[in-house]
N, C-alpha and C. Protein backbone atom coordinates (compact mmCIF):
# COMPACT_ATOMS: atom_id res chain seq x y z
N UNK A 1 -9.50 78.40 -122.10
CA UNK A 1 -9.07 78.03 -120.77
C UNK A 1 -7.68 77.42 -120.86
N UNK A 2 -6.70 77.90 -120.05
CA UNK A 2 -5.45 77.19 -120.17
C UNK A 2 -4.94 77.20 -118.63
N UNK A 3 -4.43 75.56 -118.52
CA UNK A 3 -3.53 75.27 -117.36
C UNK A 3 -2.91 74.95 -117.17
N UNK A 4 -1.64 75.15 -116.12
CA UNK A 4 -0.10 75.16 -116.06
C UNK A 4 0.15 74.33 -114.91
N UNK A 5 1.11 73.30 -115.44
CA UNK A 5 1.23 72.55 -113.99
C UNK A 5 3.14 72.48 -114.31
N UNK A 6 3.69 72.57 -113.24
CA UNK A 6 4.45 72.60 -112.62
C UNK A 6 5.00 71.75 -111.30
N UNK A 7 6.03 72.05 -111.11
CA UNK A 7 6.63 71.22 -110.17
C UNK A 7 8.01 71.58 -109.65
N UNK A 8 8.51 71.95 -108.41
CA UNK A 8 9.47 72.17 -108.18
C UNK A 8 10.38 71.27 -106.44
N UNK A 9 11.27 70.48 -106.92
CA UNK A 9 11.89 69.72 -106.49
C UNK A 9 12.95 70.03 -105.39
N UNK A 10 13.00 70.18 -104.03
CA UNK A 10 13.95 70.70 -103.34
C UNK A 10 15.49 70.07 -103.53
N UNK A 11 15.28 68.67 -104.24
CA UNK A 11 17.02 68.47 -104.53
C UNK A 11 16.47 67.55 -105.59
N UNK A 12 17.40 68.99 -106.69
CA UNK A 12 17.18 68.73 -108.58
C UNK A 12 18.32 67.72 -108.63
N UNK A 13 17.94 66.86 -109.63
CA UNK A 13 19.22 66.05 -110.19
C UNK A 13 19.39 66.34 -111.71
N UNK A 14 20.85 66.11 -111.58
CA UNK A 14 21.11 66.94 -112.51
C UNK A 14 21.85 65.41 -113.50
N UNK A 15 22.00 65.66 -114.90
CA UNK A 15 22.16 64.42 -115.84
C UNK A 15 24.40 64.89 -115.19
N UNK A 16 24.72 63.96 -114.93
CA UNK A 16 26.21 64.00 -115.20
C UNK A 16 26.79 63.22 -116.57
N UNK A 17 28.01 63.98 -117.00
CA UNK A 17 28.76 63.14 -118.10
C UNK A 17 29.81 63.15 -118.42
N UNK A 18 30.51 62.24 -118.82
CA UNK A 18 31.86 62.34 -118.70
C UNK A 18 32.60 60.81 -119.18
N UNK A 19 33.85 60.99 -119.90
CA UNK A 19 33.82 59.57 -120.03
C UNK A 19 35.71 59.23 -119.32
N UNK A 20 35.61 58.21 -119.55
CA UNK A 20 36.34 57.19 -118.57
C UNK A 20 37.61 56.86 -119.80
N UNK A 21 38.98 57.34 -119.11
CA UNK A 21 40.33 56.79 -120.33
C UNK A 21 41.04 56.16 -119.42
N UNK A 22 42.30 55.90 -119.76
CA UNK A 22 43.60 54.82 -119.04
C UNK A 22 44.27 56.14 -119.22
N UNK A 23 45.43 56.20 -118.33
CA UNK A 23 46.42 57.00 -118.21
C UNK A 23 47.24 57.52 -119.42
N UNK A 24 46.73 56.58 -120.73
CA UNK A 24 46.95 57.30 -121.96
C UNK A 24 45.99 58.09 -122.89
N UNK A 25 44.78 58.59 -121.72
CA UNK A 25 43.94 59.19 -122.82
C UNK A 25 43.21 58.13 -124.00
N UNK A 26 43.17 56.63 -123.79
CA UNK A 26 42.45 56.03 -124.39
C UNK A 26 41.20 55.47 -123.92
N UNK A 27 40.00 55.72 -124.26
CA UNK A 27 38.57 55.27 -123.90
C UNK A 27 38.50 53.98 -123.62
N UNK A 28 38.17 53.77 -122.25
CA UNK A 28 37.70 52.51 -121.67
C UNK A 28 35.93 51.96 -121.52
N UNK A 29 35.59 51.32 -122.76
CA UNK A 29 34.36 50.83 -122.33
C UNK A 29 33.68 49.61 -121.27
N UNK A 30 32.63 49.64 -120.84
CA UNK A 30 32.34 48.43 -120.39
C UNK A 30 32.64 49.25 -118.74
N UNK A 31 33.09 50.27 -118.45
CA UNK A 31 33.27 50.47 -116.86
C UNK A 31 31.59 50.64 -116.18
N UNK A 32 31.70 50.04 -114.54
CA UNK A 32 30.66 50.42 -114.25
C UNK A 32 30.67 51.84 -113.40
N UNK A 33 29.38 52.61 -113.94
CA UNK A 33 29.26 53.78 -112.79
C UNK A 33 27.84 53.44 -112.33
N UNK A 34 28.24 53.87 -111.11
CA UNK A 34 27.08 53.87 -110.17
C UNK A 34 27.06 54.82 -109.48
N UNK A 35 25.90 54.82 -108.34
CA UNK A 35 26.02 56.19 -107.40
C UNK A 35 25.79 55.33 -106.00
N UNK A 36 27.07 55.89 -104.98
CA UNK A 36 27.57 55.39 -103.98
C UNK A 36 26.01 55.08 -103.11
N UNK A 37 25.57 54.22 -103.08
CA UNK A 37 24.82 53.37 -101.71
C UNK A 37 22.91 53.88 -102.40
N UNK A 38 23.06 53.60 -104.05
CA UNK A 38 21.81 53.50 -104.71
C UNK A 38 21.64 52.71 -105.46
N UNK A 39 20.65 52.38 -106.01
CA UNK A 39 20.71 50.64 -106.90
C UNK A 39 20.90 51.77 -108.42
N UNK A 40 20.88 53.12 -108.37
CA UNK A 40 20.93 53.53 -109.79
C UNK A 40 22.20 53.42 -110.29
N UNK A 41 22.45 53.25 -111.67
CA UNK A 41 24.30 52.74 -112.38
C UNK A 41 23.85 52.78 -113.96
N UNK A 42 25.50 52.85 -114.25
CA UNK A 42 25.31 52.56 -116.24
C UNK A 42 26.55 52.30 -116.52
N UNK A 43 26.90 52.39 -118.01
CA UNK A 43 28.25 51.70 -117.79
C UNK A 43 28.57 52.06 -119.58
N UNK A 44 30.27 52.60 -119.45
CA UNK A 44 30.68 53.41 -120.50
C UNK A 44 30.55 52.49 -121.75
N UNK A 45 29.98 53.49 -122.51
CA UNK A 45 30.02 52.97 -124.44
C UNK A 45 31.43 52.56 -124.98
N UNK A 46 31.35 52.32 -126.02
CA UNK A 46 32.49 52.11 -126.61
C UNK A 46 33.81 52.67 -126.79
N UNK A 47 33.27 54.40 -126.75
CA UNK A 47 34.01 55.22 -126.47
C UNK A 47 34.17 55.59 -124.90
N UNK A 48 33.55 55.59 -124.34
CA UNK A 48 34.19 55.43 -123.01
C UNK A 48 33.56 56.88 -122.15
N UNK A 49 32.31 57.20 -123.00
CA UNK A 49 31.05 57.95 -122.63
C UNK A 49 30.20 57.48 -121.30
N UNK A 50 29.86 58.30 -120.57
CA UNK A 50 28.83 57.58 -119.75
C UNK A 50 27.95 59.17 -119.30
N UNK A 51 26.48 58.56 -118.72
CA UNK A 51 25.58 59.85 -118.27
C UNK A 51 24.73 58.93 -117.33
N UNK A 52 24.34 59.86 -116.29
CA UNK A 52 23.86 59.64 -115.15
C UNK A 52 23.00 60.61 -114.16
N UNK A 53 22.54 60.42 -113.72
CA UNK A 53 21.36 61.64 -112.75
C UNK A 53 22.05 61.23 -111.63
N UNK A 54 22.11 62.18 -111.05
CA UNK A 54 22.89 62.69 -109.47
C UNK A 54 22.55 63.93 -108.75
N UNK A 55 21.94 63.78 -107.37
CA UNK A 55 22.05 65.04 -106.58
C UNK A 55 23.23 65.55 -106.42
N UNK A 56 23.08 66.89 -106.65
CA UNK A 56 24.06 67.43 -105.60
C UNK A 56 24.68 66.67 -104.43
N UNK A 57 25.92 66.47 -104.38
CA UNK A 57 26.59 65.75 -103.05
C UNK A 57 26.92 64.23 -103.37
N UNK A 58 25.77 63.30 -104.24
CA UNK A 58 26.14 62.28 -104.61
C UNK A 58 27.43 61.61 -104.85
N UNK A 59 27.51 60.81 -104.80
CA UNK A 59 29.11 60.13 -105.44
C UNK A 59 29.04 59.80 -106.29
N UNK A 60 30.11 59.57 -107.15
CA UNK A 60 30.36 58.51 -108.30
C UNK A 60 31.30 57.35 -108.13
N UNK A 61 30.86 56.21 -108.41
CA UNK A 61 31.66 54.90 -108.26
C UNK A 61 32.03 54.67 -109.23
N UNK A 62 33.29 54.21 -109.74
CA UNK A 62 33.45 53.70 -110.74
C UNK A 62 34.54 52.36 -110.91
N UNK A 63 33.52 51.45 -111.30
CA UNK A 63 34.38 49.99 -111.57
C UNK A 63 34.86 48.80 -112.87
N UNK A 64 35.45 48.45 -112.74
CA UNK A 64 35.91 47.94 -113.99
C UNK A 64 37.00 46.40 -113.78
N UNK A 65 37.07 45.27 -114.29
CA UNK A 65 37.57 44.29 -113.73
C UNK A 65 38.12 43.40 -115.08
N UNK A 66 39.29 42.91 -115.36
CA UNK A 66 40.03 42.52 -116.84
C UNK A 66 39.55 41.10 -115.95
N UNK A 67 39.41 40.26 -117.27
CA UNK A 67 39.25 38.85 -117.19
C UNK A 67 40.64 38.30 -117.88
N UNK A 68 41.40 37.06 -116.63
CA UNK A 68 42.43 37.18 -117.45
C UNK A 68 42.29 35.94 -118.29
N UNK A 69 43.20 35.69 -119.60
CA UNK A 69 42.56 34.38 -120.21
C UNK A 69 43.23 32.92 -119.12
């Protein structure tokens, strides 16, 4: 006997990725991404990597703030 379960989602999210530099092509960690008006977010590695689930249409926010000494 074998059974198949399944599931199909009218709006798939899909993993996004991509990472975050300064105008010289150098990796900025520590930025936040989020998705515009959801409590879901993450925030770039060291290298300046980040991944995220997003519908179709979603936004991406992205923030970041220097502490000065």
């Amino acid at each position: 006997m074998s059974v198949f379960c399944f599931g199909i989602s009218q709006e798939q999210t899909n993993l996004r990725v991509g990472v975050v530099t300064d105008q010289y092509g150098i990796p900025i960690p520590g930025v936040s991404v989020s998705l515009v008006g959801k409590s879901q977010k993450t925030q770039t590695d060291f290298n300046g990597n980040y991944s995220i689930g997003a519908k179709s249409g979603e936004v991406l926010q992205f923030s970041f703030s220097v502490k000065k000494p």
